[in-house]
Protein backbone atom coordinates (compact mmCIF):
# COMPACT_ATOMS: atom_id res chain seq x y z
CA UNK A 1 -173.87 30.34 -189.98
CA UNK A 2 -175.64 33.06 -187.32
CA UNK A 3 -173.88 34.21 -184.20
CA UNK A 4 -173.46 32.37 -181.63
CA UNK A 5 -175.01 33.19 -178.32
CA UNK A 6 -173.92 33.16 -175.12
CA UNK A 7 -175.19 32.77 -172.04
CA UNK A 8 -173.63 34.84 -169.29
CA UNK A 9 -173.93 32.98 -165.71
CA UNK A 10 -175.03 35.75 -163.31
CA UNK A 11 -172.55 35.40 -160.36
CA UNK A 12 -168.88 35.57 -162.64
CA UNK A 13 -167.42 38.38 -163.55
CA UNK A 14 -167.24 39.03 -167.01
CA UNK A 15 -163.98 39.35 -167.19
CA UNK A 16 -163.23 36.33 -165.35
CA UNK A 17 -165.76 34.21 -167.57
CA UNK A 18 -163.47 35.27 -170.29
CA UNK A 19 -160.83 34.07 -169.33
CA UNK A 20 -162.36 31.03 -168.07
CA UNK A 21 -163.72 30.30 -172.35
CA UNK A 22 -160.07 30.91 -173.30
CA UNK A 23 -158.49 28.51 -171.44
CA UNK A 24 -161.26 25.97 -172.58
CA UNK A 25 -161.11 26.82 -175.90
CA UNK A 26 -156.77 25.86 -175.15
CA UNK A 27 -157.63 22.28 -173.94
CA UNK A 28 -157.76 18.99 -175.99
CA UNK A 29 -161.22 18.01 -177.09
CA UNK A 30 -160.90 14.90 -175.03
CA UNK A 31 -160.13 16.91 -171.54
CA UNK A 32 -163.40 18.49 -172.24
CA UNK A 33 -164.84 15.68 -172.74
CA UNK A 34 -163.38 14.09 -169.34
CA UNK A 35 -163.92 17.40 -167.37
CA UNK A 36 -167.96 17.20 -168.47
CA UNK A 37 -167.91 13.52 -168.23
CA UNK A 38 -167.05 14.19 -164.47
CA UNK A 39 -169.10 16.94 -164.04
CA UNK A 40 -171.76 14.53 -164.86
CA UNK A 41 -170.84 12.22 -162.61
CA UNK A 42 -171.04 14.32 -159.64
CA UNK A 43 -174.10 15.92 -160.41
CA UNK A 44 -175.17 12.18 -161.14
CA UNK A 45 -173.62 11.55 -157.38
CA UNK A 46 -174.93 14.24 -155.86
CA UNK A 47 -178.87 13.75 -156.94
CA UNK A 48 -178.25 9.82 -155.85
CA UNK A 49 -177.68 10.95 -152.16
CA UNK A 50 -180.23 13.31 -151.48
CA UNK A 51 -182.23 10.45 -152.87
CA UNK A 52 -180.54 8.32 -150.33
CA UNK A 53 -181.00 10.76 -147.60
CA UNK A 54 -184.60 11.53 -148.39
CA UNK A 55 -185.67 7.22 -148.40
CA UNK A 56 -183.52 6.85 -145.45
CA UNK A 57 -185.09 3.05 -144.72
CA UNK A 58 -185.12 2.05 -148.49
CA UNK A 59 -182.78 -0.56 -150.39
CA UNK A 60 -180.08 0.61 -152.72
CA UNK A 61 -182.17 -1.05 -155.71
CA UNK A 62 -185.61 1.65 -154.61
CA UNK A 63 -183.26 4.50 -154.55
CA UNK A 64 -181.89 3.79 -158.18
CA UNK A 65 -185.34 2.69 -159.12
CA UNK A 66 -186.40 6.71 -157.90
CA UNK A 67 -183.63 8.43 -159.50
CA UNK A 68 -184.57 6.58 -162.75
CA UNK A 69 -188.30 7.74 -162.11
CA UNK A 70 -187.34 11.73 -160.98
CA UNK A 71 -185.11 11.68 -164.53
CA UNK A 72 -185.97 9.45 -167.12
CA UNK A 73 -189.89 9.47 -166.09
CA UNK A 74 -192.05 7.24 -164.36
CA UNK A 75 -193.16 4.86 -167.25
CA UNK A 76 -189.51 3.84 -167.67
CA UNK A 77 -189.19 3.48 -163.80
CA UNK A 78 -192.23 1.58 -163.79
CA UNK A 79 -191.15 -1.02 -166.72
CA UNK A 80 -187.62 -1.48 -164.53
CA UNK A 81 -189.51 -2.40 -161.87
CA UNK A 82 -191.50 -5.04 -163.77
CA UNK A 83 -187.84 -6.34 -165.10
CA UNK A 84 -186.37 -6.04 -162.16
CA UNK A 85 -189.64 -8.67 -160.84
CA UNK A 86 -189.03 -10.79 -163.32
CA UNK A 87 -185.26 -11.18 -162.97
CA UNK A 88 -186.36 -12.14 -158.95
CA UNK A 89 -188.44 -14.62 -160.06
């Protein structure tokens, strides 16, 4: 197997960013997978409310209908939409 490579974020220390793998590489495999579970959630969180803030006047169901279309692409938006009619009636 080749090396691995690692990106180096620009604003840590290197030092510090060593330290910060070793005590990852410490935890359980299922705290990582909480701790990115919830750092997708807030990122998740965090792109639904500028969303919100940006269609101030728009229901809850057009703001998850544009995060769907700013992530996943507008066809897939677009075929929600058409469900999301249907289900209406």
């Amino acid at each position: 197997m080749g090396a691995m490579i690692h990106a180096r974020a620009v604003d840590t220390d290197p030092a510090a960013e060593e330290v910060q793998f070793a005590l990852l590489r410490q935890t359980s495999a299922s705290y990582r997978v909480r701790l990115a579970l919830s750092l997708s959630e807030t990122v998740i969180g965090l792109a639904r409310r500028a969303i919100r803030r940006a269609l101030d006047e728009h229901s809850k169901t057009e703001v998850g209908l544009r995060f769907v279309e700013l992530h996943y692409g507008r066809d897939l938006a677009d075929a929600l939409r058409v469900h999301l009619a249907g289900r209406r009636g």
